[in-house]
PDB file of N, CA and C in Angstrom:
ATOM      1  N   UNK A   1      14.293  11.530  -1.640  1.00  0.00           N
ATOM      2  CA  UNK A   1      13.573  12.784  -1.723  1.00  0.00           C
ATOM      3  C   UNK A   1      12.788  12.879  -3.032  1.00  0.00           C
ATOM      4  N   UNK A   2      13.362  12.333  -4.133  1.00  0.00           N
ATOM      5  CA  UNK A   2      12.672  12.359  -5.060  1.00  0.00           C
ATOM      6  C   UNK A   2      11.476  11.397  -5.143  1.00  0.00           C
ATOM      7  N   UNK A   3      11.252  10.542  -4.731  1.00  0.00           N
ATOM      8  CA  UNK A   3      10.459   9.801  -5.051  1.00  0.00           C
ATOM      9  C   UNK A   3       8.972  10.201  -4.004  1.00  0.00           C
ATOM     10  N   UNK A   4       9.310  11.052  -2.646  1.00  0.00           N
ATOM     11  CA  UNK A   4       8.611  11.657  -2.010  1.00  0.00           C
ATOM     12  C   UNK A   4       8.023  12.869  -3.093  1.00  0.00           C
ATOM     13  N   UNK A   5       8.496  14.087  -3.455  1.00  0.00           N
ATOM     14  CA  UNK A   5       8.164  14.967  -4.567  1.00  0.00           C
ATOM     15  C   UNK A   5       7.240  14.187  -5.674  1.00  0.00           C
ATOM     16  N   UNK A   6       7.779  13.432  -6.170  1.00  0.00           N
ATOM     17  CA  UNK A   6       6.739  12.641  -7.091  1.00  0.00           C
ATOM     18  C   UNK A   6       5.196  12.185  -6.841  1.00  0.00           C
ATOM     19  N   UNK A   7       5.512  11.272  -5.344  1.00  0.00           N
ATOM     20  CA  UNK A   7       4.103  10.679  -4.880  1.00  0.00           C
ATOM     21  C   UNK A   7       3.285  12.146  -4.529  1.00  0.00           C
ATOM     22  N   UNK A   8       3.671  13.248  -3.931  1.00  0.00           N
ATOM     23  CA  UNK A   8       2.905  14.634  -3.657  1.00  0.00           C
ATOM     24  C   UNK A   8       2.868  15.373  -4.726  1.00  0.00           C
ATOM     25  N   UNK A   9       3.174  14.788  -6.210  1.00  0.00           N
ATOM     26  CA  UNK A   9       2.969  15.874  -7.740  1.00  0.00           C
ATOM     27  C   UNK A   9       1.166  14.465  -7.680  1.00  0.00           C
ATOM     28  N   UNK A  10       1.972  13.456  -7.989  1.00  0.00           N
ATOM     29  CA  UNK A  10       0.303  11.806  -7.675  1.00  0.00           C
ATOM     30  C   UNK A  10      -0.594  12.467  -7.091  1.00  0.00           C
ATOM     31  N   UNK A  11      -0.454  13.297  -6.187  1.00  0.00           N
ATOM     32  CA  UNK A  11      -1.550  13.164  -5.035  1.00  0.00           C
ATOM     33  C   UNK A  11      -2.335  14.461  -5.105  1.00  0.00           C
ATOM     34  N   UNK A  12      -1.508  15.471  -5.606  1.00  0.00           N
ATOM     35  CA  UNK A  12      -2.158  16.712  -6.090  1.00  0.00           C
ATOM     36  C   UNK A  12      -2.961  16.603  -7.575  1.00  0.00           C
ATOM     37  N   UNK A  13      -2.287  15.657  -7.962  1.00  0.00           N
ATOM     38  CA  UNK A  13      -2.802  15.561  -9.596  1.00  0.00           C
ATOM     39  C   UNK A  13      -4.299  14.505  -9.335  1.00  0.00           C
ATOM     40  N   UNK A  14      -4.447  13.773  -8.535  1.00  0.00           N
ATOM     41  CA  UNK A  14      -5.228  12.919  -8.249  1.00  0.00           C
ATOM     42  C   UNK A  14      -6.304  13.748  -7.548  1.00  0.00           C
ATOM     43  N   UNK A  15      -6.140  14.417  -6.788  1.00  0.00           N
ATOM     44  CA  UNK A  15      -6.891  15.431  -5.818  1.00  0.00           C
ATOM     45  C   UNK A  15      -7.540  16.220  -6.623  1.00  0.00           C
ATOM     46  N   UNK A  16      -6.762  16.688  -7.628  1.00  0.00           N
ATOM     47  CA  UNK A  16      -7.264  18.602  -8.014  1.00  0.00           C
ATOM     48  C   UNK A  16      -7.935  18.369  -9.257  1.00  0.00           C
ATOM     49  N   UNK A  17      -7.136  17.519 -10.653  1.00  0.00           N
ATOM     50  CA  UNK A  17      -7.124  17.420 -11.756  1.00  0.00           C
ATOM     51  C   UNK A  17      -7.747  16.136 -12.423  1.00  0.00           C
ATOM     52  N   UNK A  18      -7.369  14.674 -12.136  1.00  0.00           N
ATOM     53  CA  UNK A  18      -7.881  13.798 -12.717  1.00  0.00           C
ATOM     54  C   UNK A  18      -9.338  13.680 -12.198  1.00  0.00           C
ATOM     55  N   UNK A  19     -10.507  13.327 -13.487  1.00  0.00           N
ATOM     56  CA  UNK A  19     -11.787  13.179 -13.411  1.00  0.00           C
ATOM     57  C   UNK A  19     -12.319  11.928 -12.373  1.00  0.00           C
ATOM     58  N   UNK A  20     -12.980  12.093 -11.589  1.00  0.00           N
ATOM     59  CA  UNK A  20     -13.774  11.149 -10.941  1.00  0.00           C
ATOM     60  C   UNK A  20     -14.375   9.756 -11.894  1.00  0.00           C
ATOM     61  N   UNK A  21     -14.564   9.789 -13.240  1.00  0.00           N
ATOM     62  CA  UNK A  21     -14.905   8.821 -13.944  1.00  0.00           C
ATOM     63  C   UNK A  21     -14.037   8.043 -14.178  1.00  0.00           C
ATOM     64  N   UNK A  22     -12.615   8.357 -14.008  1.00  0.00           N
ATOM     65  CA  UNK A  22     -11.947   7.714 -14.101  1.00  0.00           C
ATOM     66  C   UNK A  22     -10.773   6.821 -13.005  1.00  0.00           C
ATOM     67  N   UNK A  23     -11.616   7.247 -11.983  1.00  0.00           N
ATOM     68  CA  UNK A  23     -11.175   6.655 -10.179  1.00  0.00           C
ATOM     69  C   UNK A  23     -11.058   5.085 -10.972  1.00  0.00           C
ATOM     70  N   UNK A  24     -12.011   4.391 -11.148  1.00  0.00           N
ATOM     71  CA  UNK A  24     -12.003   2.836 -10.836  1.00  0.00           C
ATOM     72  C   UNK A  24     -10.823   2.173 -11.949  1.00  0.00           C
ATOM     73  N   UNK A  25     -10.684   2.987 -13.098  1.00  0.00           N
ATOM     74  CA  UNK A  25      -9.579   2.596 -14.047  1.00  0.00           C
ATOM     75  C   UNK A  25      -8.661   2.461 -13.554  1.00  0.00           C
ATOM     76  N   UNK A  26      -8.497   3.866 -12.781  1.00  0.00           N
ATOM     77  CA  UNK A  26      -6.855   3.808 -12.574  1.00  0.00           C
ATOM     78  C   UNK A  26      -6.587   3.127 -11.414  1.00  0.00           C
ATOM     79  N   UNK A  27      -7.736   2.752  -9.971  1.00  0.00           N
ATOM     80  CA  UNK A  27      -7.198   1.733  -9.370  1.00  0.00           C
ATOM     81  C   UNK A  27      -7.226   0.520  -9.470  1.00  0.00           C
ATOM     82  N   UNK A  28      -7.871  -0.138 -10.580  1.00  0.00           N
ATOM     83  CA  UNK A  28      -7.328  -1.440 -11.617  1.00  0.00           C
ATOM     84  C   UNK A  28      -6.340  -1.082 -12.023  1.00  0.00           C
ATOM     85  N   UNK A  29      -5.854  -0.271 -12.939  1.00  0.00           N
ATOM     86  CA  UNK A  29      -4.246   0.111 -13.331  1.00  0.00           C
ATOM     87  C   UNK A  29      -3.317   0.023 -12.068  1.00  0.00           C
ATOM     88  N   UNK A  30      -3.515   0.370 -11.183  1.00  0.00           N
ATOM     89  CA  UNK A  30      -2.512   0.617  -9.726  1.00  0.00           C
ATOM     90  C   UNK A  30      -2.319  -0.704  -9.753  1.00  0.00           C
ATOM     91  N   UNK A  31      -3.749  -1.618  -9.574  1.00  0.00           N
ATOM     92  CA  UNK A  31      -2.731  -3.033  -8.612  1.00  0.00           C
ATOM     93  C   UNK A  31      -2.130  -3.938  -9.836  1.00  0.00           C
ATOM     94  N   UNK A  32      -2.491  -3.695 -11.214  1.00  0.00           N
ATOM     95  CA  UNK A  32      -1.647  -4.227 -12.208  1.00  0.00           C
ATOM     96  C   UNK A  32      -0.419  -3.887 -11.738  1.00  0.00           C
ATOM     97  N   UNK A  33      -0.157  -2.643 -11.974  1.00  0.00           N
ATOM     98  CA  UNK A  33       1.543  -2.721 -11.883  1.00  0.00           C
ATOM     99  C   UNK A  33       1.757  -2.463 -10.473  1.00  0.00           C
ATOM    100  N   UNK A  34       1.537  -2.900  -9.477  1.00  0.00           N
ATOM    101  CA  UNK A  34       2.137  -3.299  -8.380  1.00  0.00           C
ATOM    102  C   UNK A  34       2.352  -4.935  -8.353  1.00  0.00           C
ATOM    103  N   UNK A  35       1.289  -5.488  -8.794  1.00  0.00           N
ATOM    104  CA  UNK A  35       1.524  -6.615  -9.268  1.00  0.00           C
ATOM    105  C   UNK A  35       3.042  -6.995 -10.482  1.00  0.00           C
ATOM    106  N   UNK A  36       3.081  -6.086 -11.069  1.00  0.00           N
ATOM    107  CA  UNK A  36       4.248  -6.270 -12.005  1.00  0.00           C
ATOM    108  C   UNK A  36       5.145  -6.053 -11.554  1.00  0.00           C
ATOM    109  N   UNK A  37       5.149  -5.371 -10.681  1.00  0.00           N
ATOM    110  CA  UNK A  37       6.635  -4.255  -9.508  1.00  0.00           C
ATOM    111  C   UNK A  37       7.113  -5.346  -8.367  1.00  0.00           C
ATOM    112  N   UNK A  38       6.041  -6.114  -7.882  1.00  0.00           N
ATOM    113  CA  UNK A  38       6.321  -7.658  -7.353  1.00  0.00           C
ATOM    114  C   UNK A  38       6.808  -8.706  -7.752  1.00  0.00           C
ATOM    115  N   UNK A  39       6.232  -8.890  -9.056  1.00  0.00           N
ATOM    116  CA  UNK A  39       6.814 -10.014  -9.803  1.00  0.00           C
ATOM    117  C   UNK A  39       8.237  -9.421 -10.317  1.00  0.00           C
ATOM    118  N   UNK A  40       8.659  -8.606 -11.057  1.00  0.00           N
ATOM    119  CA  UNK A  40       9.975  -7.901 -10.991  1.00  0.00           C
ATOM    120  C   UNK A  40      10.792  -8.065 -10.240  1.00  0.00           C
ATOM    121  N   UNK A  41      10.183  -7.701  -8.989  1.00  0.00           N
ATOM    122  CA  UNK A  41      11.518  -7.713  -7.604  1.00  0.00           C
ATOM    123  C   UNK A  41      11.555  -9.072  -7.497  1.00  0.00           C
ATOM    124  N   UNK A  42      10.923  -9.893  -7.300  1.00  0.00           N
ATOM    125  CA  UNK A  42      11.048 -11.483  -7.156  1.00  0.00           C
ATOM    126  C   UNK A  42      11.869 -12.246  -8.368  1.00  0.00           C
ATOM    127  N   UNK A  43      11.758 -11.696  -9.741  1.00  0.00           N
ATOM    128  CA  UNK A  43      12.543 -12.405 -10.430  1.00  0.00           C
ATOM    129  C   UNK A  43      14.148 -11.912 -10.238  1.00  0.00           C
ATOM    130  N   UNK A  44      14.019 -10.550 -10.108  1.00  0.00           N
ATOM    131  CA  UNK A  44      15.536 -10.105  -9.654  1.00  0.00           C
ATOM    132  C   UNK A  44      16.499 -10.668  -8.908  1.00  0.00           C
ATOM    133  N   UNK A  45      15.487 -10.591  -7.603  1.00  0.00           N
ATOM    134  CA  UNK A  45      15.884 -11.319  -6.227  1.00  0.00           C
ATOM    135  C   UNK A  45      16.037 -12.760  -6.937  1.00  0.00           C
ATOM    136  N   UNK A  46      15.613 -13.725  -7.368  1.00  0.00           N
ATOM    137  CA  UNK A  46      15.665 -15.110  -7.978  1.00  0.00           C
ATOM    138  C   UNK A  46      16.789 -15.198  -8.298  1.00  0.00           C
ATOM    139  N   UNK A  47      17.125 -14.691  -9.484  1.00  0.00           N
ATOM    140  CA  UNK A  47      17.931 -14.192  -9.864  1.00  0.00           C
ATOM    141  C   UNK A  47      19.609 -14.877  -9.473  1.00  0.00           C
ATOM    142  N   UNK A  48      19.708 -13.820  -8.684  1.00  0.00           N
ATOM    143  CA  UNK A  48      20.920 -13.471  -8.098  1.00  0.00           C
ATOM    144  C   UNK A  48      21.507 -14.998  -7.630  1.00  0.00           C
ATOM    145  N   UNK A  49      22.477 -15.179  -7.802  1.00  0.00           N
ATOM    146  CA  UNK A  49      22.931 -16.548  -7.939  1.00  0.00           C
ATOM    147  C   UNK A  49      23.775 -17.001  -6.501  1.00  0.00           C
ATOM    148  N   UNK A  50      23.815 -16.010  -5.793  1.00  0.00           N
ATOM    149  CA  UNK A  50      24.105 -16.224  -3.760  1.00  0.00           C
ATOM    150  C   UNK A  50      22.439 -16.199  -3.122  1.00  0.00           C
ATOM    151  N   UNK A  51      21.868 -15.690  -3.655  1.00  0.00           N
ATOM    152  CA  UNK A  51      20.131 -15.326  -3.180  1.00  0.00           C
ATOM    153  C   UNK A  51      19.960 -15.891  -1.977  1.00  0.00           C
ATOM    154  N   UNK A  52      19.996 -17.380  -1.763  1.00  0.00           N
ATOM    155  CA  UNK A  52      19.423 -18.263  -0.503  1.00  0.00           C
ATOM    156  C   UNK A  52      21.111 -18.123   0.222  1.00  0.00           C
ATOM    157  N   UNK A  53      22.253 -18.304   0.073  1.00  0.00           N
ATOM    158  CA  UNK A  53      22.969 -17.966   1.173  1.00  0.00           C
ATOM    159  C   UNK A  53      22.667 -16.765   1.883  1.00  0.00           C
ATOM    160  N   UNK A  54      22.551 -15.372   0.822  1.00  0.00           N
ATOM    161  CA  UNK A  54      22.615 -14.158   1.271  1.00  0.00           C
ATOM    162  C   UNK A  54      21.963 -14.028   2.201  1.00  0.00           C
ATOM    163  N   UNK A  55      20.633 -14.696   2.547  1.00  0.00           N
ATOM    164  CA  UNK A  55      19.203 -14.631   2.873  1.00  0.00           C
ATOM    165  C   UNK A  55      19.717 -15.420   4.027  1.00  0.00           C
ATOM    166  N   UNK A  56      20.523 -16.273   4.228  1.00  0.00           N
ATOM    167  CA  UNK A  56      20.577 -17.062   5.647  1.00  0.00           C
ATOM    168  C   UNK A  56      22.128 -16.021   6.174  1.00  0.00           C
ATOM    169  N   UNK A  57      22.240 -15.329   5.543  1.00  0.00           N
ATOM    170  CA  UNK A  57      23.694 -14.845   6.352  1.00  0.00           C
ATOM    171  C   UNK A  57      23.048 -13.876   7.077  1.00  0.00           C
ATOM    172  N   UNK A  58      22.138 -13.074   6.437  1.00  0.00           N
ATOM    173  CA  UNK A  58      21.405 -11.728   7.085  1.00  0.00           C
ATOM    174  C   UNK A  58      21.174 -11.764   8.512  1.00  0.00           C
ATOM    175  N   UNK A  59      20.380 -12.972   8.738  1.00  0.00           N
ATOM    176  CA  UNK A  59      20.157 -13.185  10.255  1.00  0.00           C
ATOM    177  C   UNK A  59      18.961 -12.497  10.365  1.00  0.00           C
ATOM    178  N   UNK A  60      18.717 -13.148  11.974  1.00  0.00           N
ATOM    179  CA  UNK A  60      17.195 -12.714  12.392  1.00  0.00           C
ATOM    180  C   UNK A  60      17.687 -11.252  12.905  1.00  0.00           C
ATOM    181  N   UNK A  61      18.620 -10.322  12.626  1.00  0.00           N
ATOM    182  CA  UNK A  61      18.029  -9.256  12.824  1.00  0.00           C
ATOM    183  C   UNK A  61      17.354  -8.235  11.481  1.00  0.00           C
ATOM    184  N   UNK A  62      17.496  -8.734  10.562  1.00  0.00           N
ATOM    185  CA  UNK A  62      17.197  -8.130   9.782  1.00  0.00           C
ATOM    186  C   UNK A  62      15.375  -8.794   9.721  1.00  0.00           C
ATOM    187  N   UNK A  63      15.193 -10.102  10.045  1.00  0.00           N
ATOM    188  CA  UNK A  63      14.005 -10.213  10.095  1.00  0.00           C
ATOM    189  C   UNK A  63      12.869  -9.575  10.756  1.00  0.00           C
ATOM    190  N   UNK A  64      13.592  -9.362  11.922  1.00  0.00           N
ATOM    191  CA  UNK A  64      12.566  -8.458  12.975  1.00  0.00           C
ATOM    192  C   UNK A  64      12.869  -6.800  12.199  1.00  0.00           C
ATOM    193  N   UNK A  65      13.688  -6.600  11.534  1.00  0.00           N
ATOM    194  CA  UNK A  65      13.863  -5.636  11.330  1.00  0.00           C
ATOM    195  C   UNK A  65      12.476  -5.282  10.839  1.00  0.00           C
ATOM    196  N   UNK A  66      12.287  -6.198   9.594  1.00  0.00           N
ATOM    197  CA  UNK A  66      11.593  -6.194   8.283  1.00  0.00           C
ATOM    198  C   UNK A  66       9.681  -6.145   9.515  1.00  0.00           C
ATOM    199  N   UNK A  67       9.618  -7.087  10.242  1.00  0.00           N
ATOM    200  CA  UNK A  67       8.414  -7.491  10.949  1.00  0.00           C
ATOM    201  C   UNK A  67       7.844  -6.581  11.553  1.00  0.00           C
ATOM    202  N   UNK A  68       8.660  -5.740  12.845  1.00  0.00           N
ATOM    203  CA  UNK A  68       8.333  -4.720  13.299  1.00  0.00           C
ATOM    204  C   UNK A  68       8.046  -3.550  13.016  1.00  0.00           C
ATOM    205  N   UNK A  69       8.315  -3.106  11.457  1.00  0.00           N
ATOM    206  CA  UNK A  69       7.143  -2.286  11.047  1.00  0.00           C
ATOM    207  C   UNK A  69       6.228  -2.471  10.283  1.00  0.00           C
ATOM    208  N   UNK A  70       6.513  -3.843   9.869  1.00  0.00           N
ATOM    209  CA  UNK A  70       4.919  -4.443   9.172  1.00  0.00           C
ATOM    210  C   UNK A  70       3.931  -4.567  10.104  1.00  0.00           C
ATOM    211  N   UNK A  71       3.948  -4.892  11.375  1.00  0.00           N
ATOM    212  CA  UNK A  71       3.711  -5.264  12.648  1.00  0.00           C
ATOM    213  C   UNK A  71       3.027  -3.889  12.941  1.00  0.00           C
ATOM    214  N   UNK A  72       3.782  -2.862  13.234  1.00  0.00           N
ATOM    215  CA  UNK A  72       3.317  -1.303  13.754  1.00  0.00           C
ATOM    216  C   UNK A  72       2.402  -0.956  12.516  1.00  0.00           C
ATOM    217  N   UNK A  73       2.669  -1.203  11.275  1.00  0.00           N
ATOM    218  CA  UNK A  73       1.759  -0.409  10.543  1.00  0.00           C
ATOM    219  C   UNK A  73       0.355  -0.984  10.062  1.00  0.00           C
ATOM    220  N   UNK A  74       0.516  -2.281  10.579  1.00  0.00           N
ATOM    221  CA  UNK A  74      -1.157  -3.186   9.831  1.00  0.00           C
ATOM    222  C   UNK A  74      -1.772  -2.277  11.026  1.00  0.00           C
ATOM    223  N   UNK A  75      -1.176  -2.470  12.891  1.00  0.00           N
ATOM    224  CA  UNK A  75      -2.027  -1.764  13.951  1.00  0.00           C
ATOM    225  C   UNK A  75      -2.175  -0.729  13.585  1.00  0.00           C
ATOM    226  N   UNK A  76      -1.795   0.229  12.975  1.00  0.00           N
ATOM    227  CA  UNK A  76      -1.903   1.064  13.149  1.00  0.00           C
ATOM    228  C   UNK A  76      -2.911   1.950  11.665  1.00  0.00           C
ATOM    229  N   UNK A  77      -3.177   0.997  11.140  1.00  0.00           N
ATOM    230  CA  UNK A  77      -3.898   0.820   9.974  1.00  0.00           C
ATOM    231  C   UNK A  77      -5.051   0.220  10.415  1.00  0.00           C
ATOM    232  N   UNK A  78      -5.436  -0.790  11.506  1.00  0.00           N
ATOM    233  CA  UNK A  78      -6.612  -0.859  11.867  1.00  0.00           C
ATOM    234  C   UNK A  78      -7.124  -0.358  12.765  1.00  0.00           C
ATOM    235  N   UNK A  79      -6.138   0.445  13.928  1.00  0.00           N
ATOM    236  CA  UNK A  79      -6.938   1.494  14.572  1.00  0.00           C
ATOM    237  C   UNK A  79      -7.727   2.037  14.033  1.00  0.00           C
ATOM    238  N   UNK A  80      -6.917   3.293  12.629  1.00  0.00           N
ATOM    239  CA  UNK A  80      -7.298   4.106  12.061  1.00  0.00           C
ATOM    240  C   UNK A  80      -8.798   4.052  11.139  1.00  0.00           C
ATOM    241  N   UNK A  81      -8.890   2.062  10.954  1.00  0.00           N
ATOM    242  CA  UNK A  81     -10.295   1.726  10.111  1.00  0.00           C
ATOM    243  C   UNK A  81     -10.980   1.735  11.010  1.00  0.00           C
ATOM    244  N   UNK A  82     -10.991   1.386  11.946  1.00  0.00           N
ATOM    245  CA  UNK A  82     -12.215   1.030  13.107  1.00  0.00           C
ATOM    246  C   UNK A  82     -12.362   2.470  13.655  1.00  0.00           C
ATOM    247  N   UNK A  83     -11.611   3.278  13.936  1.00  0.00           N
ATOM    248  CA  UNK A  83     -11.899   4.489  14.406  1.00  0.00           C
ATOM    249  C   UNK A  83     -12.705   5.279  12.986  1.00  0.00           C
ATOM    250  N   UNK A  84     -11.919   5.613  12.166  1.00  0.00           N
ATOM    251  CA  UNK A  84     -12.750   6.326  10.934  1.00  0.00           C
ATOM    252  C   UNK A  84     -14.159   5.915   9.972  1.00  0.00           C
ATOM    253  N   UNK A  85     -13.823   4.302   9.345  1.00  0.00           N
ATOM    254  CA  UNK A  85     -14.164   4.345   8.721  1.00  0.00           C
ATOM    255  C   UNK A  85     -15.545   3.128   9.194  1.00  0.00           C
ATOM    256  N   UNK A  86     -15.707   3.151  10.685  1.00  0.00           N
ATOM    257  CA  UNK A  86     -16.902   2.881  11.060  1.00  0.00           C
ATOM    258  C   UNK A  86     -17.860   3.797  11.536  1.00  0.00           C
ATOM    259  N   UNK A  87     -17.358   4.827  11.686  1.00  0.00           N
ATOM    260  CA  UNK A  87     -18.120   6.614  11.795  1.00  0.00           C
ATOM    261  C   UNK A  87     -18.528   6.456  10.704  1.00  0.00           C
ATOM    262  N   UNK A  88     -17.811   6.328   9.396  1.00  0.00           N
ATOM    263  CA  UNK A  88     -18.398   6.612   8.002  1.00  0.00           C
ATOM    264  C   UNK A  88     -19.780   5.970   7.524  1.00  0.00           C
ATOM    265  N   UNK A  89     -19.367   4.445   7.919  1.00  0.00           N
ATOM    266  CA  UNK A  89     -20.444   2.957   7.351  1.00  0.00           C
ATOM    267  C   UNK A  89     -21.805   3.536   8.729  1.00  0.00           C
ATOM    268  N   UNK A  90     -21.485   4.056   9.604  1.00  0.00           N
ATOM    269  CA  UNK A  90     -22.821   4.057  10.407  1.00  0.00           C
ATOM    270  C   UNK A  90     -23.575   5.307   9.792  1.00  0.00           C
ATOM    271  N   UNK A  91     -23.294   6.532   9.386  1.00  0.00           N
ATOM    272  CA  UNK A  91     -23.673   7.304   8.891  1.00  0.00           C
ATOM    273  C   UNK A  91     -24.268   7.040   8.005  1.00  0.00           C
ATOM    274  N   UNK A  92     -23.380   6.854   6.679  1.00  0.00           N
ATOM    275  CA  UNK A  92     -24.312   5.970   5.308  1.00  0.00           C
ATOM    276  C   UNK A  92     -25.473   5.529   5.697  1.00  0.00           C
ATOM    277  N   UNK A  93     -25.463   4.329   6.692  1.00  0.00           N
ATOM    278  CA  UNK A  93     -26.490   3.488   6.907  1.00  0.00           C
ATOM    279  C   UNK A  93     -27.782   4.320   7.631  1.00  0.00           C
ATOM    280  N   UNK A  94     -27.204   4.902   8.865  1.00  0.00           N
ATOM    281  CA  UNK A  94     -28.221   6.037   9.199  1.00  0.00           C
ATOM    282  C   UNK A  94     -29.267   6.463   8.069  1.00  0.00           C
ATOM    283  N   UNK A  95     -28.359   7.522   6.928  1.00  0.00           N
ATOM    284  CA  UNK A  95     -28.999   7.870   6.247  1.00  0.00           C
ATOM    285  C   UNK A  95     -29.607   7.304   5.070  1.00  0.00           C
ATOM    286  N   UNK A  96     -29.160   6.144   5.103  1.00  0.00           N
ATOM    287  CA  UNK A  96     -30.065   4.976   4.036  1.00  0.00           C
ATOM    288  C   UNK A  96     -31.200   5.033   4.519  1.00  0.00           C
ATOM    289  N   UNK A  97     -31.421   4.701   6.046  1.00  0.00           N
ATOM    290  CA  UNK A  97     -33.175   4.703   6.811  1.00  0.00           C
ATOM    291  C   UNK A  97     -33.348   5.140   6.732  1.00  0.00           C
ATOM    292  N   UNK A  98     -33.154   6.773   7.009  1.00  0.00           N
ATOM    293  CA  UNK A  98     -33.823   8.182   7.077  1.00  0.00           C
ATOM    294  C   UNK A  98     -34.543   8.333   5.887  1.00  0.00           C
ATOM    295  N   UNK A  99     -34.140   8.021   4.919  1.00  0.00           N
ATOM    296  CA  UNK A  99     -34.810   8.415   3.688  1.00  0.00           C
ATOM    297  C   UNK A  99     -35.972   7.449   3.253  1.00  0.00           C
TER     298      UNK A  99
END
């Protein structure tokens, strides 16, 4: 719950308050430290000194676990581009000619 409250304090603060000049900084800043938040979990996970048993005891249900909503959400992430954000690119372009 908390970490939900947080991303909607992000999203209001991003929305209402932080300056537009500063959009492209901070999404260079974003994939830095997601990039760091990756490399982190991977050295952790490394780490751990059962790591590759743990990982074969799990079993394929935890794999499909992991797949089937990576699976549902790329579709459902490219519905949503091809439906939206080709309305958007034809418009632009529209009005690139028009003018």
């Amino acid at each position: 719950m908390t970490v939900i409250i947080i991303m909607v304090i992000g999203i209001i603060i991003g929305l209402k308050i932080f300056p537009e000049k500063w959009h492209k900084k901070n999404q260079h800043l974003q994939v830095v430290c997601v990039a760091i938040l990756i490399f982190s979990m991977g050295v952790k996970l490394g780490s751990r000194d059962n790591f590759l048993k743990e990982i074969s005891e799990i079993g394929l249900s935890s794999l499909i676990l992991a797949i089937v909503p990576i699976l549902f959400s790329v579709i459902f992430v490219y519905i949503l581009t091809e439906k939206y954000l080709k309305k958007t690119d034809v418009k632009k372009h529209e009005g690139e000619i028009e003018e």
